[in-house]
Structure formats: structure tokens, C-alpha cells
C-alpha atoms as a PDB file:
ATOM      1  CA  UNK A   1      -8.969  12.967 -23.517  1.00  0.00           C
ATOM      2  CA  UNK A   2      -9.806  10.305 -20.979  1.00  0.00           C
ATOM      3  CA  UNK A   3     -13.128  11.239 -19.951  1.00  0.00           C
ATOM      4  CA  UNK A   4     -13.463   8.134 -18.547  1.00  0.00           C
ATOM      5  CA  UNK A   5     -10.137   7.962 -16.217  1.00  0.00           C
ATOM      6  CA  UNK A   6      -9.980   9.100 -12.550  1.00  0.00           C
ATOM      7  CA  UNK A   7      -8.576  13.073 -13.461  1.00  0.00           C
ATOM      8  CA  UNK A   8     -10.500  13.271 -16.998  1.00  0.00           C
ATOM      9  CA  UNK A   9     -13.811  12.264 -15.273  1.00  0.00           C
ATOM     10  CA  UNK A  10     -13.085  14.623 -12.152  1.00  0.00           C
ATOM     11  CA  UNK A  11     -12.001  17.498 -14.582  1.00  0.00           C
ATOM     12  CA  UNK A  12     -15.277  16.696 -16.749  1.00  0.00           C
ATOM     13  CA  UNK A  13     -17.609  17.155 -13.749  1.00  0.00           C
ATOM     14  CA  UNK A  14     -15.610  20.573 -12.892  1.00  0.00           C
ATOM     15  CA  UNK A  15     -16.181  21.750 -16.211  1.00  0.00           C
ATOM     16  CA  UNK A  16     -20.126  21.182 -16.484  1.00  0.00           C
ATOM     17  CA  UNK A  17     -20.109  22.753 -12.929  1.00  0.00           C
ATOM     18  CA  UNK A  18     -18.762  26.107 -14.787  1.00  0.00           C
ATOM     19  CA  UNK A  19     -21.196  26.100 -17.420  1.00  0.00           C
ATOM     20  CA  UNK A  20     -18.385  25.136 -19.843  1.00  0.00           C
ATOM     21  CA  UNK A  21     -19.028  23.272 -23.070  1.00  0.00           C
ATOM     22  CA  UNK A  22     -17.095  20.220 -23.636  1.00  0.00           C
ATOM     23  CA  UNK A  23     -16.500  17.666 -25.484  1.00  0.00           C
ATOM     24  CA  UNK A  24     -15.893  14.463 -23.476  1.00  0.00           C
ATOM     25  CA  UNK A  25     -13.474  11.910 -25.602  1.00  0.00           C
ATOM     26  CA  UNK A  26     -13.296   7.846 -24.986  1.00  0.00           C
ATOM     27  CA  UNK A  27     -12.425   4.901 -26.625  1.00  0.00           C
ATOM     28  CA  UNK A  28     -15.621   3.182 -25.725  1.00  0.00           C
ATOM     29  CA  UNK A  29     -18.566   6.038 -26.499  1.00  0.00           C
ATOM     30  CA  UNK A  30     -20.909   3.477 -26.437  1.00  0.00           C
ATOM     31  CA  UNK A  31     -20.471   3.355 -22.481  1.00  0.00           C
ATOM     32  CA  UNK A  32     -21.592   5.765 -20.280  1.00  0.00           C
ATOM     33  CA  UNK A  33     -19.683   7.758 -18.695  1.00  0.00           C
ATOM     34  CA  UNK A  34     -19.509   7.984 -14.986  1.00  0.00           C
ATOM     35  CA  UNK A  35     -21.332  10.884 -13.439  1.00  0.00           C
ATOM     36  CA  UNK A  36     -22.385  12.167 -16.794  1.00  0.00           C
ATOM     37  CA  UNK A  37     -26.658  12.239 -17.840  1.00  0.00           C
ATOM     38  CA  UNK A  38     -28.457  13.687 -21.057  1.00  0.00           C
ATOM     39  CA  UNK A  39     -29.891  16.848 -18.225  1.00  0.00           C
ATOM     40  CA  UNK A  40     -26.111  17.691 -17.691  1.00  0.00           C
ATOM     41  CA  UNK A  41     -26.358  22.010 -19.092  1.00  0.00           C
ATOM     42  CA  UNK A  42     -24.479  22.587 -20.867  1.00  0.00           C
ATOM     43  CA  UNK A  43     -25.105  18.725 -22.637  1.00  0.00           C
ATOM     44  CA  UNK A  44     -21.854  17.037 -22.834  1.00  0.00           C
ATOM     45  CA  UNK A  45     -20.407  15.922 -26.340  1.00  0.00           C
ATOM     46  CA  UNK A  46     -19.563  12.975 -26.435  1.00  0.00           C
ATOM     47  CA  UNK A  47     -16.896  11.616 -29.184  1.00  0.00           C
ATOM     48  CA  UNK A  48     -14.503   8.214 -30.184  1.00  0.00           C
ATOM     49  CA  UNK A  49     -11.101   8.830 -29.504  1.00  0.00           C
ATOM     50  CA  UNK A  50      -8.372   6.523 -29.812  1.00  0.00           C
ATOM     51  CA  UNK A  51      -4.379   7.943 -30.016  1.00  0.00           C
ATOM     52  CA  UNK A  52      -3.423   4.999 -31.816  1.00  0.00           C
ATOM     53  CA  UNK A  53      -6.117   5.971 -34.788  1.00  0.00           C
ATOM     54  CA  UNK A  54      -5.138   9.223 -36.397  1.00  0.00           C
ATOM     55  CA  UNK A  55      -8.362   9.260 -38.055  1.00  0.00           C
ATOM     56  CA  UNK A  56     -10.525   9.405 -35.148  1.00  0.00           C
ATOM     57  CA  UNK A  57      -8.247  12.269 -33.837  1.00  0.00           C
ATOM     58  CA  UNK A  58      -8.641  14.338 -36.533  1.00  0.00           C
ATOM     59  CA  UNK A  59     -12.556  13.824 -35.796  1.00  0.00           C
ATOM     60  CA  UNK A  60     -12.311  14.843 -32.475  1.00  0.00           C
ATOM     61  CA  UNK A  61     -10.540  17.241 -32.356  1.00  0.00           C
ATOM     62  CA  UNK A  62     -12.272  19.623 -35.041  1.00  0.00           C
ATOM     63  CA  UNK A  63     -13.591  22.612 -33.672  1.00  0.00           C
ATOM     64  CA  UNK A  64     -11.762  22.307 -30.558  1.00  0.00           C
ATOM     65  CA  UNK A  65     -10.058  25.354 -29.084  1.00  0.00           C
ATOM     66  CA  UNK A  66      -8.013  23.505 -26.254  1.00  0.00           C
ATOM     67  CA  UNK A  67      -7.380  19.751 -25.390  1.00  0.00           C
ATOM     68  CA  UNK A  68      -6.632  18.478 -21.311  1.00  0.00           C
ATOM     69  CA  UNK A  69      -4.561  15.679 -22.301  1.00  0.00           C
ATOM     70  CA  UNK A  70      -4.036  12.678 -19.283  1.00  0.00           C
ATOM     71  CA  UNK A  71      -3.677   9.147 -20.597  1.00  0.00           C
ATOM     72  CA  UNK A  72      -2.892   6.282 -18.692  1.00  0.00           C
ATOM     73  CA  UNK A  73       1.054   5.361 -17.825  1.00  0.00           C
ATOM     74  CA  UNK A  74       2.129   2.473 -20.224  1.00  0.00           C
ATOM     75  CA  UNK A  75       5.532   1.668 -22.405  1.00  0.00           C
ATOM     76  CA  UNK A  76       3.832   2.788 -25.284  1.00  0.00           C
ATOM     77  CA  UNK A  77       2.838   6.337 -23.342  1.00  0.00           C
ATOM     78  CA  UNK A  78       5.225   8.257 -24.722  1.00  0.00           C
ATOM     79  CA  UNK A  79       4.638   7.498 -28.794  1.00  0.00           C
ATOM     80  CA  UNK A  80       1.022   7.881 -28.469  1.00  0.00           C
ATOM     81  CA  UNK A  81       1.302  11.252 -26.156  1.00  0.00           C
ATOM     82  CA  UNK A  82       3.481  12.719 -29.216  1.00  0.00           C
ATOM     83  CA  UNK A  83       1.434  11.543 -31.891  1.00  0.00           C
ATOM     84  CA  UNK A  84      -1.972  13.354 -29.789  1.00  0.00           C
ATOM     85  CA  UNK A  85       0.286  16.725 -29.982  1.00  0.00           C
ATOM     86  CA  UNK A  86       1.037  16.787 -33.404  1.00  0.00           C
ATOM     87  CA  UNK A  87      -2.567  15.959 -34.309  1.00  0.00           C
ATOM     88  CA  UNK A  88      -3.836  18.754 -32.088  1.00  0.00           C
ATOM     89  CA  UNK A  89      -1.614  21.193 -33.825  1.00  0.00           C
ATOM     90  CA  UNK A  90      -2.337  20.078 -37.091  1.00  0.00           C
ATOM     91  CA  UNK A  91      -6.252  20.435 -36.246  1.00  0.00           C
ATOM     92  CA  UNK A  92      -6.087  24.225 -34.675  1.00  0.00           C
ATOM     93  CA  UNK A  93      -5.616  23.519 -30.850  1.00  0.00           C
ATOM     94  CA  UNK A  94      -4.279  26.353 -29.440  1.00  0.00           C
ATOM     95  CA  UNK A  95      -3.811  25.000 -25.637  1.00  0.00           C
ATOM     96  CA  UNK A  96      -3.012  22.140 -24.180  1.00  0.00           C
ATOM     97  CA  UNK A  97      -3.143  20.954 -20.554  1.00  0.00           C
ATOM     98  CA  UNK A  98      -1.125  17.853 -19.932  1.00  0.00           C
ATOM     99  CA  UNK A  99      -0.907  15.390 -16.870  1.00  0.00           C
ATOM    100  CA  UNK A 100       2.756  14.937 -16.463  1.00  0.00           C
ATOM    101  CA  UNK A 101       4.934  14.000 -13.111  1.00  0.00           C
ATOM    102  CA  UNK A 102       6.886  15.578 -10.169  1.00  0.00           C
ATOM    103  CA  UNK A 103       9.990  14.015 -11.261  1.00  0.00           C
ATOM    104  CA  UNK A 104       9.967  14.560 -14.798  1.00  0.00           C
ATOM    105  CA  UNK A 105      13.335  14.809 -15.671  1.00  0.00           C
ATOM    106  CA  UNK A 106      16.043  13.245 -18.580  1.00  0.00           C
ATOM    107  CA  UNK A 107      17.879  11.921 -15.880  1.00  0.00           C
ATOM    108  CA  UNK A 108      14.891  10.865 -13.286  1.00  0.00           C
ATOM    109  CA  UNK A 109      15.191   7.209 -11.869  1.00  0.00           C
ATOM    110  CA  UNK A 110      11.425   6.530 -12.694  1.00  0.00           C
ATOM    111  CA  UNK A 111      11.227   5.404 -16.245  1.00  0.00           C
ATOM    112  CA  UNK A 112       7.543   6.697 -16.586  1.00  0.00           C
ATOM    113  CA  UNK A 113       8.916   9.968 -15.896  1.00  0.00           C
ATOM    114  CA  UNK A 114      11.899  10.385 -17.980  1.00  0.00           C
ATOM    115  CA  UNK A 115       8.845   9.420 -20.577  1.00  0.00           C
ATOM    116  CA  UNK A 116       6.922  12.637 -19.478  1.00  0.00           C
ATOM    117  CA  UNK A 117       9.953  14.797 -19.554  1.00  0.00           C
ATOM    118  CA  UNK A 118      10.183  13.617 -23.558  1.00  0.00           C
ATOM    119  CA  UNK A 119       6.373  14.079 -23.913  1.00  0.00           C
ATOM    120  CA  UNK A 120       7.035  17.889 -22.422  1.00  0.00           C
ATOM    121  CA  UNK A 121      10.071  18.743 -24.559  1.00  0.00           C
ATOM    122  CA  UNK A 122       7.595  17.764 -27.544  1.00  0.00           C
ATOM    123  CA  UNK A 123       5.232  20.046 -26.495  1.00  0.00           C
ATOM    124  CA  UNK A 124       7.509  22.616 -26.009  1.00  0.00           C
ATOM    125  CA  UNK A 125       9.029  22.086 -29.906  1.00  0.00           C
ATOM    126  CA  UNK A 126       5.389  22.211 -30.905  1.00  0.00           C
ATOM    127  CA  UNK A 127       5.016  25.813 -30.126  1.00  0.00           C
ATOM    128  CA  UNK A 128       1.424  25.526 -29.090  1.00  0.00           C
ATOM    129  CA  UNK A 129       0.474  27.145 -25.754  1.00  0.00           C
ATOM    130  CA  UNK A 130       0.805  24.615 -22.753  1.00  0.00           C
ATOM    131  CA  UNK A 131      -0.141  24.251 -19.306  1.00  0.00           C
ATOM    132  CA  UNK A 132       1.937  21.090 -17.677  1.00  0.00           C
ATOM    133  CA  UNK A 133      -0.138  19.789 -14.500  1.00  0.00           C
ATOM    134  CA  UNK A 134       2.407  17.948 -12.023  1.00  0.00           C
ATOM    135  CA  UNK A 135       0.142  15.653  -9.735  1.00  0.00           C
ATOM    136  CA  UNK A 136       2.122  13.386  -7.005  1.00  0.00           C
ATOM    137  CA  UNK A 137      -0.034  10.124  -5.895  1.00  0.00           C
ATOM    138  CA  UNK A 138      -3.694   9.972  -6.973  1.00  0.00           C
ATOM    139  CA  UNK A 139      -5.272   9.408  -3.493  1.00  0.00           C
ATOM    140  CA  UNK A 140      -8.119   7.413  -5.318  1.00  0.00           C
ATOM    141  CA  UNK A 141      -5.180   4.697  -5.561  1.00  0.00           C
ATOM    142  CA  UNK A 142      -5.349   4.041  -1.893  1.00  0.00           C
ATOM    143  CA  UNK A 143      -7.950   1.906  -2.908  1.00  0.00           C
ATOM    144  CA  UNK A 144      -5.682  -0.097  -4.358  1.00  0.00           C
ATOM    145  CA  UNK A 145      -4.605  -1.069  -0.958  1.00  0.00           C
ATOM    146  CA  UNK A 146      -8.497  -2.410   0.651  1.00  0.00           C
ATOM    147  CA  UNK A 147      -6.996  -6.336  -0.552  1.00  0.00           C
ATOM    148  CA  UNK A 148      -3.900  -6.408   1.816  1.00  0.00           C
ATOM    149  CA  UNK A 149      -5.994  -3.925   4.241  1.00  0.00           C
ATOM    150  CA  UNK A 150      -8.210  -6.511   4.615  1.00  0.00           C
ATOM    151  CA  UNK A 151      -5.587  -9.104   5.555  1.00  0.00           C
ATOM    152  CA  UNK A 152      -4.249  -6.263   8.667  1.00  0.00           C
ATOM    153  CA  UNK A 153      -0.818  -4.900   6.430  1.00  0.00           C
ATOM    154  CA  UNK A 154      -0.148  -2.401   4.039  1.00  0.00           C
ATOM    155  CA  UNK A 155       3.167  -3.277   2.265  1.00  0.00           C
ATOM    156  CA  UNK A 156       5.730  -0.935   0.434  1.00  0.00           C
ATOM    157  CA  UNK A 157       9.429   0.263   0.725  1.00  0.00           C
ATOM    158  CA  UNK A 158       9.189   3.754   1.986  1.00  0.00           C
ATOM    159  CA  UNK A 159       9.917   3.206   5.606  1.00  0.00           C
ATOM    160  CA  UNK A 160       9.201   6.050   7.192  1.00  0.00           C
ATOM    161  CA  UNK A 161       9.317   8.855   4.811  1.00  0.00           C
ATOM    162  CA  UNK A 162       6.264  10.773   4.248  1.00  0.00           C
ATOM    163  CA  UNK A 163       4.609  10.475   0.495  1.00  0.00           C
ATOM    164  CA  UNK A 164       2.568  13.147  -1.028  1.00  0.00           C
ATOM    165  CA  UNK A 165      -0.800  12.012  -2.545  1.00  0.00           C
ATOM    166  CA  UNK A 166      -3.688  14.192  -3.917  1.00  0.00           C
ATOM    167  CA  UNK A 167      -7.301  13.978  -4.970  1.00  0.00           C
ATOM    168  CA  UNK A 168      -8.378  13.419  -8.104  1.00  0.00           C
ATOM    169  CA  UNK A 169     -11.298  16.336  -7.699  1.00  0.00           C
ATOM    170  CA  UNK A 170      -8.320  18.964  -6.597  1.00  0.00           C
ATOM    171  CA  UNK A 171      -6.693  18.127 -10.222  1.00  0.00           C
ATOM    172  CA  UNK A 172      -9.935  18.174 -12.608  1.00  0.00           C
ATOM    173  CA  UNK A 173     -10.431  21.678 -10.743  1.00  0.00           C
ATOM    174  CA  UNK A 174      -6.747  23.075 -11.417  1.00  0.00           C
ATOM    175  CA  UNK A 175      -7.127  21.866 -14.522  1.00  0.00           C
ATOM    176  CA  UNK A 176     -10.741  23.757 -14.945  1.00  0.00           C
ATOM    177  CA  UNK A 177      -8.990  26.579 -13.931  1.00  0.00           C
ATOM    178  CA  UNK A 178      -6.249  26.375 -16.769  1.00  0.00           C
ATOM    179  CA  UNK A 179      -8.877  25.832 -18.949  1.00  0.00           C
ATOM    180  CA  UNK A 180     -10.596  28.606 -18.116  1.00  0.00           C
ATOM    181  CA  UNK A 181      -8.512  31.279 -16.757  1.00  0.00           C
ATOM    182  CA  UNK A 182      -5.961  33.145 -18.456  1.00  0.00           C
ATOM    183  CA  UNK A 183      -3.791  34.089 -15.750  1.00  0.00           C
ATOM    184  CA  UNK A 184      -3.283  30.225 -14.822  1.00  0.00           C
ATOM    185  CA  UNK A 185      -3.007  28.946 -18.553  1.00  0.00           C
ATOM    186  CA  UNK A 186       0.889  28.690 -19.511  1.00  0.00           C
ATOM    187  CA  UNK A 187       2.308  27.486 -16.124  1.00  0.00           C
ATOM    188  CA  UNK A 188       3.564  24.416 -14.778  1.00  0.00           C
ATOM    189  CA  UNK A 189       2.200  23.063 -11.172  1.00  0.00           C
ATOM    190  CA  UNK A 190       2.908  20.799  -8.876  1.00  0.00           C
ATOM    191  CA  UNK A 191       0.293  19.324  -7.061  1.00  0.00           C
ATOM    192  CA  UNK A 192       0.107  17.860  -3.894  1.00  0.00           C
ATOM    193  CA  UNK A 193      -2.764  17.430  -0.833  1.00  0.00           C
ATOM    194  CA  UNK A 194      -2.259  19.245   2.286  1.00  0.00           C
ATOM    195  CA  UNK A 195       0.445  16.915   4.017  1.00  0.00           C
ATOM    196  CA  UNK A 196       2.349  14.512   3.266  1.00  0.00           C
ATOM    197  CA  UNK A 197       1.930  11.209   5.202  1.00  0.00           C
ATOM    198  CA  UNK A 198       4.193   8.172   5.595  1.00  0.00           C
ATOM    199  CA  UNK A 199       2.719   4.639   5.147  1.00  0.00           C
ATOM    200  CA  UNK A 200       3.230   3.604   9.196  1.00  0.00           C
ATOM    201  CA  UNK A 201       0.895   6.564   9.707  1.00  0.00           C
ATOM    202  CA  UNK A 202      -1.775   5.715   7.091  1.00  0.00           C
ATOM    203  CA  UNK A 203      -1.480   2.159   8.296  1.00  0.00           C
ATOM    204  CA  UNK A 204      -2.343   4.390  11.793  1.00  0.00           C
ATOM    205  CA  UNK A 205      -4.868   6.195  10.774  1.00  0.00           C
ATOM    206  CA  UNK A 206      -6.496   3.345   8.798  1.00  0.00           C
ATOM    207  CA  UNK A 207      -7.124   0.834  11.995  1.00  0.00           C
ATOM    208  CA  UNK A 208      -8.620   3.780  13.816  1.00  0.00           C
ATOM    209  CA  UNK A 209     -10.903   4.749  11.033  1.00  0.00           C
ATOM    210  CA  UNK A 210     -11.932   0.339  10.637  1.00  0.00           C
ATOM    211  CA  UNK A 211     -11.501  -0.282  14.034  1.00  0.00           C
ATOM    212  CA  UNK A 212      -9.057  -3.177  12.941  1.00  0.00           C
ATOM    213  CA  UNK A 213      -5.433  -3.539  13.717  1.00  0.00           C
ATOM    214  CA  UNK A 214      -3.561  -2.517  10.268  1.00  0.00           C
ATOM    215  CA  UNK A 215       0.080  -2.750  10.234  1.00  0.00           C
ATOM    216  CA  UNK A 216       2.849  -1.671   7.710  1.00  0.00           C
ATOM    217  CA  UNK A 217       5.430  -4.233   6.332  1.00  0.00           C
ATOM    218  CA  UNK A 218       8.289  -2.796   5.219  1.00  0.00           C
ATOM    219  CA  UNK A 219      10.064  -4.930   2.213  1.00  0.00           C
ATOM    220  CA  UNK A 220      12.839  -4.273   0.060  1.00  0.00           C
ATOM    221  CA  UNK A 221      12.664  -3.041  -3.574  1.00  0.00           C
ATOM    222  CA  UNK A 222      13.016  -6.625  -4.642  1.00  0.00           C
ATOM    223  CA  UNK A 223      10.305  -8.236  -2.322  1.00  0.00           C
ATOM    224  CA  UNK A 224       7.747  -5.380  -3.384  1.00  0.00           C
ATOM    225  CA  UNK A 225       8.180  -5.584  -7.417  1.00  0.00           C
ATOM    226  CA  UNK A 226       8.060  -9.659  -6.729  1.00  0.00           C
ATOM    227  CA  UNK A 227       4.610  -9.211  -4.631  1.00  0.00           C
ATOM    228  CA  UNK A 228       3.331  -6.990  -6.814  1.00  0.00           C
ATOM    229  CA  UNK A 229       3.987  -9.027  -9.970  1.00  0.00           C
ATOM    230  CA  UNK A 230       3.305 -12.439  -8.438  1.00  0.00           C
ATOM    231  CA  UNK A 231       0.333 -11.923  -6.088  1.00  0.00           C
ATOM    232  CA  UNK A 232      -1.116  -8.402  -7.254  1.00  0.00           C
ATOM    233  CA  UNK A 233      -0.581  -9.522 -10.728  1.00  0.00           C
ATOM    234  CA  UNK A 234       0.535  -6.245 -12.086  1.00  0.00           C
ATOM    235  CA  UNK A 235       2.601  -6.313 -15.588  1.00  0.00           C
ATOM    236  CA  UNK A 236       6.332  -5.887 -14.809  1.00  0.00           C
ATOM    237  CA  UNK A 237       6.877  -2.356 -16.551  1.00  0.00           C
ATOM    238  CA  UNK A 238       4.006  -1.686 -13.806  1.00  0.00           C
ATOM    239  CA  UNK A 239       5.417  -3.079 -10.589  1.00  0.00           C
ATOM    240  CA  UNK A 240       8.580  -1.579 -11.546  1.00  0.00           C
ATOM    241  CA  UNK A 241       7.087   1.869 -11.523  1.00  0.00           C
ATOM    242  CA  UNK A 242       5.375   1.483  -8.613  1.00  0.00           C
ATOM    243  CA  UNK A 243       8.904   0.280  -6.796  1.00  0.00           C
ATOM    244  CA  UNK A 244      10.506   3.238  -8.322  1.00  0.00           C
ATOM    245  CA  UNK A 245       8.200   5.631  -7.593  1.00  0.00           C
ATOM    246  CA  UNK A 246       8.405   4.051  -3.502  1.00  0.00           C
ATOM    247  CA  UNK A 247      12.316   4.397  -3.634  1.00  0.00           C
ATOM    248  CA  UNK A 248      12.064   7.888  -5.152  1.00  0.00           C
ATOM    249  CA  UNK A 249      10.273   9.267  -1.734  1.00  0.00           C
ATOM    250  CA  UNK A 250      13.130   8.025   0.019  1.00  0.00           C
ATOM    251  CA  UNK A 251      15.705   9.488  -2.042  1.00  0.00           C
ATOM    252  CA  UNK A 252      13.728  12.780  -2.564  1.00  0.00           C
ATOM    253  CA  UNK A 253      12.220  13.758   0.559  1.00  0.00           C
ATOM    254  CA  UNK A 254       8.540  15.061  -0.131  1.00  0.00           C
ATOM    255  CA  UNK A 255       6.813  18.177   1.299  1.00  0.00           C
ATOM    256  CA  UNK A 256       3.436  19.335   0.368  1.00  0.00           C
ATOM    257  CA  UNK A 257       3.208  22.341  -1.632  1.00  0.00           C
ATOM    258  CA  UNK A 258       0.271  25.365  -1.545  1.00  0.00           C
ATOM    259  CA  UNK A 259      -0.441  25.778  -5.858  1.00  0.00           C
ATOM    260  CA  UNK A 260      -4.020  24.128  -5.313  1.00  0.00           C
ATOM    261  CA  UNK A 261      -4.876  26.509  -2.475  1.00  0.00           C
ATOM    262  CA  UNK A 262      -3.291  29.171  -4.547  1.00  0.00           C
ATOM    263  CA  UNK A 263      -4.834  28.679  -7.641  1.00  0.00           C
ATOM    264  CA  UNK A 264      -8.471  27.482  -6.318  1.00  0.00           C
ATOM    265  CA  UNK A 265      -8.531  29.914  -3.242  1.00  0.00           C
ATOM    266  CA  UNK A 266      -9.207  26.587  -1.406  1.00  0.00           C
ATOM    267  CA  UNK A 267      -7.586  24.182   0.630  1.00  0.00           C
ATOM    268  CA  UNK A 268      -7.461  21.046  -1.110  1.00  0.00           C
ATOM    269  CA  UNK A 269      -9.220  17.676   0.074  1.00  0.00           C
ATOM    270  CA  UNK A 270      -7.487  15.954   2.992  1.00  0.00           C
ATOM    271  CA  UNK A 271      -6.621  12.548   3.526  1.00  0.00           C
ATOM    272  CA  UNK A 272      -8.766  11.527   6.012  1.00  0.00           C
ATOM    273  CA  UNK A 273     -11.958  13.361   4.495  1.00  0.00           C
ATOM    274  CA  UNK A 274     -10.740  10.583   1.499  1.00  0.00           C
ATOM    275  CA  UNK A 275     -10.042   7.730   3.948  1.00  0.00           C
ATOM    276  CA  UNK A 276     -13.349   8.362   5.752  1.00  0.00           C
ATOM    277  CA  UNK A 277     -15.544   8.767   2.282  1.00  0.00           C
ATOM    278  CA  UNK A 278     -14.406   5.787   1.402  1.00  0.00           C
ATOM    279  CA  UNK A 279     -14.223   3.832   4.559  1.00  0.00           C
ATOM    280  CA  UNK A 280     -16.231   0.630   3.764  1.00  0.00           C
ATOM    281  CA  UNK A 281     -13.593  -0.345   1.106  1.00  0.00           C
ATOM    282  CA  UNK A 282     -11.118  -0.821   4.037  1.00  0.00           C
ATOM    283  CA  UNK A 283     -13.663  -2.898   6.582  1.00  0.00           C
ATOM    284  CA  UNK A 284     -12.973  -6.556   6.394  1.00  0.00           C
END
């Protein structure tokens, strides 16, 4: 599920690149989907999804020996996560590899996680084999910050603590592996890049990659969820999250850990290989 998303799409790509049928599911099939082409070997299936029609689950998953399962955050995440499980078991799934978070505990001060700790304990009850995938910050969500880049600041509310972000293409692989390998299928990993790196040093790194002066602005919890509301437009249960998940770097230092390089045999992508790939989203 969510072929279309930033980890489904990388994971999609890592599959075909095995030789691994699949069966890509979105709730717009009529798109294409990034990346993918009628010469892909094997061809990729592609089928309507939608977790908040049962009937199209039940369509898409027949036949289907395991289900990667990453949808986006939202107040509604955890109902519709729930409902995906029980339809999987109901249609023969036997493994499932979910997208959950670092922090995902009853008690954690994020709301979105305290939803993925429910969403796990389901899975869990349902008795179906799981693999729970742990990813801190998507690095493809830097680009999120090209706007205010632009302008010579980055803001946020971590001060100086460093902040763990990885790629996309190291998760679809871990994932790949899961799906593929025994000995990984079962576990639960967290996921990070190779260092962790505070927002004054990205804000660094970024004016010498542009060649333009980029500063970080520190502002308080309150000043960030009001930007990011009132200028970035994000819905409140959004900018909320995002403050949270700033705060909870601060409260719980973060240090990167080695599971990608253990489980791929690789290091995983750096930060500045991502920073430089993508360096003309940060030029003015």
C-alpha cells in the first residue's frame, strides 16, 4: 500500500530491481506511477486501493502472500491502519511490514506516535507474522525547507541537538529485504542515516553547497506551530506533529544507529550525497 508515497514508491523500485512480483496498490490507478513503465520485468500489477473501502481491500488483497503497509500520518491513521490489518487477515496475508515510528510508545509525547504504538499492539493481537520498520526523518522532507531556504533561514526549535533523518531508498530496501528474506522478516528496526545532524549545521552545510548565506532561527514551540499553520499553511493536527516531533530531539537525544548497514551490508545514503542530488531546489 502506497505505491505512490515517498517509501512505497522507493520500496516498489527495490522490489522490481529483485525480480520480485508485485502488486503496486493506489487510490488513483488511473495515474501513473512514478518510476514505474509497461517494460518494468517482472510487469508491475497495478490495483485500486482505498482503506476506507473494505470492498476494494478485499480485491486487492486476494492472492497476496504479504502486504508492506505505510500510509500517510493523519487523525484518522490509526482507524484506517486497523481496519487494513483485519482485512489482510481475513484475506490470507501471512506477513506484514509496517511503517511505524522511533517513539512509538502509550506514553510518547508525539500524538502520531502513541497512534502507531496502538496500530502495533493490533498487529500483535492479530497473530499474523509482522515486521515493524522504525524510520526517523524522511530526508526527502528537507525539501520541505527550499521556501524559507530561499529567503537565507531555516526555522525550527531544536537548537542545537542533532536530528536523525534517513532516505527514503535505504527504507524501500530494508523493507525489500523483509520482504524477501527470512532471517530479517519478524523484527523490529530502527532506522536512521549515518549521522545525525543538528539544524545550525544543515543550515552550514546548505550555504556552502548554494553558495548563499543560510542561517538557522531558532523559535519556540509556540512561534513554530504558529508559522507553520499561518504561513506554511499546514492543518493544525500537522504543525503540531511537526513541533512535537522538534521538541522530542531535545528531550531524547538522537544517535544514529547501524540496522541499515547491517541488514543491507551497505552504508546507507548520506546527507550531503541527498543535499547535493538535490541541490537546485535550495538555489534562490
Amino acid at each position: 500500500m502506497g505505491a505512490t508515497g515517498a517509501t512505497g514508491n522507493a520500496l516498489l523500485h527495490s522490489l522490481l530491481a529483485l525480480g520480485t512480483p508485485v502488486r503496486a496498490l493506489t487510490r488513483t490507478p488511473h495515474r501513473p506511477i512514478p518510476g514505474i513503465t509497461g517494460a518494468h520485468q517482472p510487469p508491475v500489477e497495478v490495483q485500486y486501493a482505498d482503506a476506507t473501502d473494505p470492498h476494494s481491500l478485499r480485491t486487492a488483497f486476494k492472492g497476496a502472500g504479504q502486504l508492506f503497509l505505510a500510509m500517510a500520518n493523519s487523525p484518522a491513521q490509526v482507524e484506517l491502519e486497523t481496519r487494513v490489518i483485519d482485512m489482510a487477515a481475513v484475506a490470507g496475508i501471512g506477513h506484514i511490514v509496517k511503517v511505524s515510528a522511533p517513539a512509538a510508545e502509550p506514553d510518547s509525547p508525539v500524538a502520531i506516535s502513541r497512534g502507531h504504538h496502538a496500530i502495533e499492539e493490533h498487529l500483535r493481537a492479530s497473530g499474523l507474522t509482522h515486521t515493524i520498520l522504525r524510520p526517523y526523518a524522511f530526508t526527502q522532507n528537507l525539501l520541505r525547507l527550499a521556501p524559507t531556504v530561499a529567503q537565507g533561514v531555516i526555522l525550527g526549535t531544536t537548537g542545537d541537538a542533532p536530528c536523525n533523518h534517513i532516505d527514503c531508498r535505504d527504507i524501500g530496501d530494508v523493507a525489500a529485504a523483509a520482504l524477501t528474506r527470512p532471517d530479517i522478516a519478524g523484527g523490529a528496526y530502527t532506522l536512521t542515516g549515518p549521522e545525525a545532524v543538528s539544524y545550525p549545521a544543515l543550515a552550514s552545510r546548505l550555504t556552502t553547497l548554494t553558495g548563499n548565506q543560510i542561517r538557522y532561527v531558532h523559535l519556540t514551540p509556540d512561534e513554530l506551530r504558529d508559522h507553520l499553520i499561518h504561513n506554511a499553511h499546514m492543518p493544525t493536527w500537522l504543525a503540531d506533529h511537526v513541533t512535537e516531533i522538534q521538541q522530542l530531539a531535545i528531550t531524547r537525544p538522537e544517535a544514529p544507529t547501524t540496522t541499515v548497514s547491517d541488514i543491507l551490508g551497505r552504508p546507507p545514503r548520506t546527507l550531503d550525497a541527498f543535499l547535493y542530488e538535490h541541490h537546485a531546489h535550495f538555489r534562490r
